[in-house]
Protein backbone atom coordinates (compact mmCIF):
# COMPACT_ATOMS: atom_id res chain seq x y z
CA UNK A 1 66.40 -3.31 -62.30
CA UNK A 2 68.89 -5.03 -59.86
CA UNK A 3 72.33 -3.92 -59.97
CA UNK A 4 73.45 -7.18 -60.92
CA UNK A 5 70.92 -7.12 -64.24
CA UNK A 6 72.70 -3.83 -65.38
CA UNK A 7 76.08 -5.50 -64.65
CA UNK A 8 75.27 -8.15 -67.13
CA UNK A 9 73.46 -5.99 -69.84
CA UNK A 10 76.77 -3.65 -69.88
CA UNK A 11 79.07 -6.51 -70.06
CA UNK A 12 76.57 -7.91 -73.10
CA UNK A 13 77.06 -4.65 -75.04
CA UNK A 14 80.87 -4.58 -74.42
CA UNK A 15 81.39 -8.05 -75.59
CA UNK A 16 79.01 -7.13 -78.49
CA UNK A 17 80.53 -3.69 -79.56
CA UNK A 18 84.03 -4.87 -79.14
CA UNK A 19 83.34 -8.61 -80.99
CA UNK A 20 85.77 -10.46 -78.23
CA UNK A 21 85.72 -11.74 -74.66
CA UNK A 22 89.11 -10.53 -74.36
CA UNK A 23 89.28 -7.34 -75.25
CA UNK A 24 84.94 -6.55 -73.76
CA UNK A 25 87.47 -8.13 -70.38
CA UNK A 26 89.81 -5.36 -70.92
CA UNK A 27 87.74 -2.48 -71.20
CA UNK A 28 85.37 -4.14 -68.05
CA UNK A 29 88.03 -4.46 -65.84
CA UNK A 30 87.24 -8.32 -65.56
CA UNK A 31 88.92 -11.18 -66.54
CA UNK A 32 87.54 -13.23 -68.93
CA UNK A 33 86.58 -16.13 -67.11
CA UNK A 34 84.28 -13.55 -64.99
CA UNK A 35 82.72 -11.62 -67.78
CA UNK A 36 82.31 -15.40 -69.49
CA UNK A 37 80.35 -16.34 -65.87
CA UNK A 38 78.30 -13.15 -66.15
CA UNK A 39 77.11 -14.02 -69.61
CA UNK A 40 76.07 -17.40 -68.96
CA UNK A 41 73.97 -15.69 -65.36
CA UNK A 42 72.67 -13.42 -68.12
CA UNK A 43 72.03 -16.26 -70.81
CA UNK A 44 70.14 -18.21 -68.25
CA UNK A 45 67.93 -15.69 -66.47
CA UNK A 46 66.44 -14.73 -69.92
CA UNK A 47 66.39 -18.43 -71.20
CA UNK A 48 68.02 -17.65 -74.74
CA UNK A 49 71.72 -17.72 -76.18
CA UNK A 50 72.89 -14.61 -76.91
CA UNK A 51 76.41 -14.79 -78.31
CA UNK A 52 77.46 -17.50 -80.62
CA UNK A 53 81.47 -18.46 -79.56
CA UNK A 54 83.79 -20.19 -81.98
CA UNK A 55 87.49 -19.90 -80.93
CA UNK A 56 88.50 -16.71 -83.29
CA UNK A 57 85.09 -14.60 -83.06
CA UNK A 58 82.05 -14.15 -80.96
CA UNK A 59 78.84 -12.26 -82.82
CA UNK A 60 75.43 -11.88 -81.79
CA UNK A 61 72.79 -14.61 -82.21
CA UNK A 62 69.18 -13.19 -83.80
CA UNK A 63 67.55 -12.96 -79.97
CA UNK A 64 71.41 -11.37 -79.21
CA UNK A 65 71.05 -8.91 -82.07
CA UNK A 66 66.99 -8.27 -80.74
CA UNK A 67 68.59 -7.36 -77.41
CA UNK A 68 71.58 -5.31 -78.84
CA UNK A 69 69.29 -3.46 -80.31
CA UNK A 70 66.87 -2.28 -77.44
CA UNK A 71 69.43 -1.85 -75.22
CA UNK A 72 72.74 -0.49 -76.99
CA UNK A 73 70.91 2.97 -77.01
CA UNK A 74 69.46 2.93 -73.70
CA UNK A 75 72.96 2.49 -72.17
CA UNK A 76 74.54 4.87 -74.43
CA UNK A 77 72.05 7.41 -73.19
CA UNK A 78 72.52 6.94 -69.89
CA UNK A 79 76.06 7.45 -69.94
CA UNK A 80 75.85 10.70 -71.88
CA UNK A 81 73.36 12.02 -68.87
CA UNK A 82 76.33 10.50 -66.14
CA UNK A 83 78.74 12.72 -68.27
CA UNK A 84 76.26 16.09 -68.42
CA UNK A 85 76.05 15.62 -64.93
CA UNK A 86 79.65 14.88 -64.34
CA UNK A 87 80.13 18.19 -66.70
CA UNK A 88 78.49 20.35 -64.93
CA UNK A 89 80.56 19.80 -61.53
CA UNK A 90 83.62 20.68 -64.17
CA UNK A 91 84.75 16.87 -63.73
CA UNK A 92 85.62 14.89 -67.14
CA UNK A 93 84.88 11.29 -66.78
CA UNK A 94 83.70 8.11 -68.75
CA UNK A 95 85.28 5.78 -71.51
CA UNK A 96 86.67 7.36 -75.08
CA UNK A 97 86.82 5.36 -77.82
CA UNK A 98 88.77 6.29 -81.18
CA UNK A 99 90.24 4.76 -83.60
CA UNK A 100 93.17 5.50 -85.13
CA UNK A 101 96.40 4.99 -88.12
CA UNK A 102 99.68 3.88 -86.99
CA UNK A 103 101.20 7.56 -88.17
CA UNK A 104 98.75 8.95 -85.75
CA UNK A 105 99.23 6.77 -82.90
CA UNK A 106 102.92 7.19 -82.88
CA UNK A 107 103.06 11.37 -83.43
CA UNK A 108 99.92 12.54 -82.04
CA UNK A 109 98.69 10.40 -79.40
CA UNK A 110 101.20 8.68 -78.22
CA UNK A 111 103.28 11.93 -76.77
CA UNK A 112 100.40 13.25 -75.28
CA UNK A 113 99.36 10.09 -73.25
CA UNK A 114 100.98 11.08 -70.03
CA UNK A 115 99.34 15.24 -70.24
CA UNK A 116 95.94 14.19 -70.88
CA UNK A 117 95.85 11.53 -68.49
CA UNK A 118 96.81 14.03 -65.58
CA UNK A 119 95.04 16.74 -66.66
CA UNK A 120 91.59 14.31 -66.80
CA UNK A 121 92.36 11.19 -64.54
CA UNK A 122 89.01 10.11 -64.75
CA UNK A 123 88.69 9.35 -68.43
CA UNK A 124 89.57 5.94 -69.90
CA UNK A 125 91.03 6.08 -73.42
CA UNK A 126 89.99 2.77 -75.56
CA UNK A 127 92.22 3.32 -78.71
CA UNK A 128 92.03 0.99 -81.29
CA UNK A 129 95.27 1.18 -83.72
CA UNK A 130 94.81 -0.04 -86.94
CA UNK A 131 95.45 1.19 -90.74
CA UNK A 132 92.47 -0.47 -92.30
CA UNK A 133 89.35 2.42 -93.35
CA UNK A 134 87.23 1.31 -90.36
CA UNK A 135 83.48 2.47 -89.62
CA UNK A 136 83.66 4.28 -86.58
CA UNK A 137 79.75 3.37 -86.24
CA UNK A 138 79.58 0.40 -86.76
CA UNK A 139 82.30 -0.04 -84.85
CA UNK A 140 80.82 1.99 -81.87
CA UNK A 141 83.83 4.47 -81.48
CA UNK A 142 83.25 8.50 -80.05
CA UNK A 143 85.68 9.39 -83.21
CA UNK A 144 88.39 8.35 -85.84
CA UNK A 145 91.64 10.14 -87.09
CA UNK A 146 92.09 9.88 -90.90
CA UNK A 147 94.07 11.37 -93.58
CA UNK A 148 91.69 14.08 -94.87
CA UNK A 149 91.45 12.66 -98.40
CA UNK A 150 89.52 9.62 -96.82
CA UNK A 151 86.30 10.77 -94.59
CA UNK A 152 83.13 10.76 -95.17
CA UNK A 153 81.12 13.59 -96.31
CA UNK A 154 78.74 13.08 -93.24
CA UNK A 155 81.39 13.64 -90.47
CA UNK A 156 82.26 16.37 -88.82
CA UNK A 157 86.14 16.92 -89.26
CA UNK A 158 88.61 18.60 -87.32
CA UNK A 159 92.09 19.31 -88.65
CA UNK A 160 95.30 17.73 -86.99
CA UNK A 161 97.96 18.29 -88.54
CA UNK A 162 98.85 20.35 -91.95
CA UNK A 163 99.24 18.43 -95.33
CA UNK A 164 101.99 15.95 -95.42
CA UNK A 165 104.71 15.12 -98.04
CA UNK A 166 105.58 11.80 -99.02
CA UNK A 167 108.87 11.08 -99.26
CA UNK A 168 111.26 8.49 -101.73
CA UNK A 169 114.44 7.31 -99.85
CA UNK A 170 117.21 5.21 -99.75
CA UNK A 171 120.83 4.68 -97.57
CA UNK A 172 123.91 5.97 -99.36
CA UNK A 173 124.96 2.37 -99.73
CA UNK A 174 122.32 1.27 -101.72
CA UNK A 175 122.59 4.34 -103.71
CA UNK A 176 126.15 4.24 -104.03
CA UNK A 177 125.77 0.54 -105.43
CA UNK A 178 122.74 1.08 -107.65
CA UNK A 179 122.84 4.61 -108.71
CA UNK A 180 120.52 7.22 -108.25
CA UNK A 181 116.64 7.18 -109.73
CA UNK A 182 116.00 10.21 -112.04
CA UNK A 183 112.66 9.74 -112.68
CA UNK A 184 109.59 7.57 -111.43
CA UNK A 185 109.79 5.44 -114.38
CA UNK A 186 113.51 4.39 -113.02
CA UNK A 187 111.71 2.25 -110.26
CA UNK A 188 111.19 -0.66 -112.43
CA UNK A 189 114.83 -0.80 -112.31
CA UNK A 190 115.49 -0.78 -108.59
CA UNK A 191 114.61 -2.40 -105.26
CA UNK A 192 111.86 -0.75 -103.60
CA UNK A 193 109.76 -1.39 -100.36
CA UNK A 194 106.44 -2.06 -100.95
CA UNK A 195 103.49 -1.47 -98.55
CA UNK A 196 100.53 -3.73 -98.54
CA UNK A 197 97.50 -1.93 -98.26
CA UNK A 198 94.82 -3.10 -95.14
CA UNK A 199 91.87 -2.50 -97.09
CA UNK A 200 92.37 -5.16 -99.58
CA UNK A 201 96.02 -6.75 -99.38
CA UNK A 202 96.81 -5.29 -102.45
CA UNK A 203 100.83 -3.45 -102.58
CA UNK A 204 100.20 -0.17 -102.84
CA UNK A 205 100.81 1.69 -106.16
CA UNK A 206 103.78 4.77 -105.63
CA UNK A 207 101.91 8.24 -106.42
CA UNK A 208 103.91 10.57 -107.84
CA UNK A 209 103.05 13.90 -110.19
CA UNK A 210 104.61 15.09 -113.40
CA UNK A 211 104.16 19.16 -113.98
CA UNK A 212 101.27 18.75 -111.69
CA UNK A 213 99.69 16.01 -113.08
CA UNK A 214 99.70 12.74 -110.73
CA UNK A 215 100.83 9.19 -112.30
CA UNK A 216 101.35 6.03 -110.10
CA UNK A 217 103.86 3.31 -110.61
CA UNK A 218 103.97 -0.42 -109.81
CA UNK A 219 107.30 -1.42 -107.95
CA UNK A 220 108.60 -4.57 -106.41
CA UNK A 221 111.55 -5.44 -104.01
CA UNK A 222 112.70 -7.67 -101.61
CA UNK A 223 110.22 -6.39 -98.36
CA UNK A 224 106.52 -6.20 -98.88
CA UNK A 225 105.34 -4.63 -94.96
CA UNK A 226 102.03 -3.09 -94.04
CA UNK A 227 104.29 -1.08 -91.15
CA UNK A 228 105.89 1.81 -91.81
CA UNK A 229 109.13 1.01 -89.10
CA UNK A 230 109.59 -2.28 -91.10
CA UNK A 231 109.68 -0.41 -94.61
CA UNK A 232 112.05 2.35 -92.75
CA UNK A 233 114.26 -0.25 -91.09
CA UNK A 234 114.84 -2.04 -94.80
CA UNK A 235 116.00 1.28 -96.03
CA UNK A 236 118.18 2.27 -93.91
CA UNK A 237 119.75 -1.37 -93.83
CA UNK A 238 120.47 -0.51 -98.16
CA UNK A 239 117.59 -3.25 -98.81
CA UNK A 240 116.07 -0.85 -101.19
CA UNK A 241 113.79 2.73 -101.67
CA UNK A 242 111.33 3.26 -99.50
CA UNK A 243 108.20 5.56 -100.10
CA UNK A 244 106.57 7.51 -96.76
CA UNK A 245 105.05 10.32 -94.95
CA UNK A 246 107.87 12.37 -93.90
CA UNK A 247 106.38 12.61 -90.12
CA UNK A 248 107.37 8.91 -90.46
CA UNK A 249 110.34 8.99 -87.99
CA UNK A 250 112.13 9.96 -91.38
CA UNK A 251 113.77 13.84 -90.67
CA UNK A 252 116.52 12.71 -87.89
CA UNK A 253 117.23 9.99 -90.58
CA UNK A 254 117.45 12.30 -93.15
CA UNK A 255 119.75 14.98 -90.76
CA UNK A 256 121.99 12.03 -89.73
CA UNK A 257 122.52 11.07 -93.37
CA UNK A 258 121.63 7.64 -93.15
CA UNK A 259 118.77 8.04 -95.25
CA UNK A 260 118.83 10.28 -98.71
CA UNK A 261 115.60 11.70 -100.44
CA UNK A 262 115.98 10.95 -104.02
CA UNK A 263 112.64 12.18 -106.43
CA UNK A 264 112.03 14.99 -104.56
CA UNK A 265 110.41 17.12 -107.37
CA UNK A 266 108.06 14.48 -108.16
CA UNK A 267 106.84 13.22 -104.65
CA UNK A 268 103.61 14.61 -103.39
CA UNK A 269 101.88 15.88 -100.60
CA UNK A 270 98.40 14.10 -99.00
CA UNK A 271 95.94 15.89 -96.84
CA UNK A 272 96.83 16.16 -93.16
CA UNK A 273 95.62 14.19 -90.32
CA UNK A 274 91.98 14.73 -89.72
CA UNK A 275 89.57 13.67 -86.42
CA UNK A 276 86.35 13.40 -87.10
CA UNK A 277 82.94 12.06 -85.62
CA UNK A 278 79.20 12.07 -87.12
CA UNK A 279 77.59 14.94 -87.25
CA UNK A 280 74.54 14.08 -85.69
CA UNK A 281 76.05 12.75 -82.59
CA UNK A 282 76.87 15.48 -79.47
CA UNK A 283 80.18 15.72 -78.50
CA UNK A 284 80.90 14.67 -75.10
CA UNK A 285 83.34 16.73 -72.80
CA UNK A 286 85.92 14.12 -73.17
CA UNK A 287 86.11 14.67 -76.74
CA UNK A 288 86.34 17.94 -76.62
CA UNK A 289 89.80 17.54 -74.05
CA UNK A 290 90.67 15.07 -75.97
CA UNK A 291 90.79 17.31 -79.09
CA UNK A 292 92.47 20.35 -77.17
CA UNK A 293 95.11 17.75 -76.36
CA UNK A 294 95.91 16.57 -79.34
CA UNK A 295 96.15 20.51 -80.84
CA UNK A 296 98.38 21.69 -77.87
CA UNK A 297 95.63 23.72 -76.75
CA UNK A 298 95.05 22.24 -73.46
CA UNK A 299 99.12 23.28 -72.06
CA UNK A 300 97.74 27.20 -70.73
CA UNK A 301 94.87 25.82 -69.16
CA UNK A 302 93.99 26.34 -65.50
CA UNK A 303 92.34 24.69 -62.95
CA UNK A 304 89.22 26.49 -60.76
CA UNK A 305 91.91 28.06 -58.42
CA UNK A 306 94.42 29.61 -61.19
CA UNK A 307 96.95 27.32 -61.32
CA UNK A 308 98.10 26.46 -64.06
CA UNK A 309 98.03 22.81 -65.56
């Protein structure tokens, strides 16, 4: 195979695996008129279209999917035997993939960019933000973070964070206008902030519990956001209550006193922060640093020499 054929085959799979010029571009290092070019060298050397292109999606066609398959697994082998190579020398390399919630992105992942990155220059993170469940096989990442409650009994899961406790609040203004709720039922009688969940667009129902035993509640208000930093900002501006994970950039607002927790001994807690992968797939090195990262266990580490990283 010419190096030129395997140049178009890879760019195939990213464009596949990814479902966009742009973003296939992106991870390539191309820009999208090039990676276009090498799909249409590609298209015409095997004498079939491959991709079908409307201006919002690109997908397979069926002798695209034929390749996909056949090849997809091939590649994906070969770059596990670059990285057992590359692993053996004691040198990290290659592309990770994960997916990840917005709560994640901004307290776990986000802080650590900068460590990882000089502690393993040679791996490229490909992190896909988004709140929505999303099949990490389907959508070809190495691994997902989740809130516990939500994986799938086939993964293999890895504990982030501990449980976390959701939070009611408001600003003293709105309080101080509207009076204090005593009781979830007393929702239906104030502005709230409503999330809308990914999955199906649907607001999402405030969970509460009552001697232990958990009851949900309906609210409405003037903000309906699928963004936590929206819902926060609308509190703190006396718009209404908002309901959150506490990690939520909500304890400095809570010390400063713009923000006060009202229904605190009826809020709950949800499982903590969970990565996970399938279990049948081996875990390449740059998971693994990946992982030690994100748990703070990477900080003592030391190069071949003894100095420290």
């Amino acid at each position: 195979m010419r190096g030129s054929d395997f140049a178009e085959l890879k760019a195939f799979v990213a464009i596949v695996e990814r479902q966009s010029f742009a973003r296939a571009a992106e991870h390539l290092g191309l820009s999208p008129s090039a990676l276009s070019q090498t799909i249409r060298q590609l298209e015409r050397r095997l004498g079939a279209r491959l991709l079908n292109r409307t201006t919002r999606s690109v997908a397979p066609s069926t002798s695209g999917e034929l390749l996909y398959r056949r090849i997809a697994p091939l590649l994906r082998e070969m770059a596990v035997a670059v990285a057992e190579v590359s692993e053996a020398t004691g040198r990290i390399s290659g592309t990770l993939r994960i997916n990840a919630p917005g709560i994640a992105a901004r307290t776990l992942i986000a802080p650590r960019l900068a460590r990882f990155h000089q502690t393993h220059p040679d791996v490229l993170l490909d992190i896909v933000v988004e709140d929505a469940l999303t099949d990490i096989v389907v959508g070809r990442f190495d691994a997902g973070i989740r809130v516990g409650g939500r994986l799938e009994k086939d993964m293999v899961a890895i504990r982030l964070t501990p449980d976390m406790n959701m939070v009611a609040v408001a600003a003293p203004q709105y309080l101080a206008r509207r009076g204090t709720p005593q009781s979830p039922a007393e929702l239906q009688d104030h502005a709230c902030i409503n999330w809308r969940l990914q999955m199906d667009g649907r607001p999402y129902r405030w969970e509460f519990q009552d001697g232990g035993q958990p009851l949900d509640v309906a609210v409405e208000g003037p903000v309906v956001t699928n963004h936590p930093d929206i819902g926060i900002a609308a509190a703190v501006q006396g718009l209404g209550i908002a309901y959150h994970f506490e990690r939520e950039s909500l304890g400095e607002l809570l010390a400063q006193g713009r923000l006060i927790q009202v229904l605190a001994d009826w809020s709950i807690s949800r499982p903590g922060l969970f990565l996970y992968y399938p279990n049948r797939q081996h875990r390449p090195a740059a998971l693994s640093a990946f992982i030690d990262c994100l748990l703070d266990r990477d900080q003592f580490r030391c190069d071949p020499i003894g100095n420290s990283l």
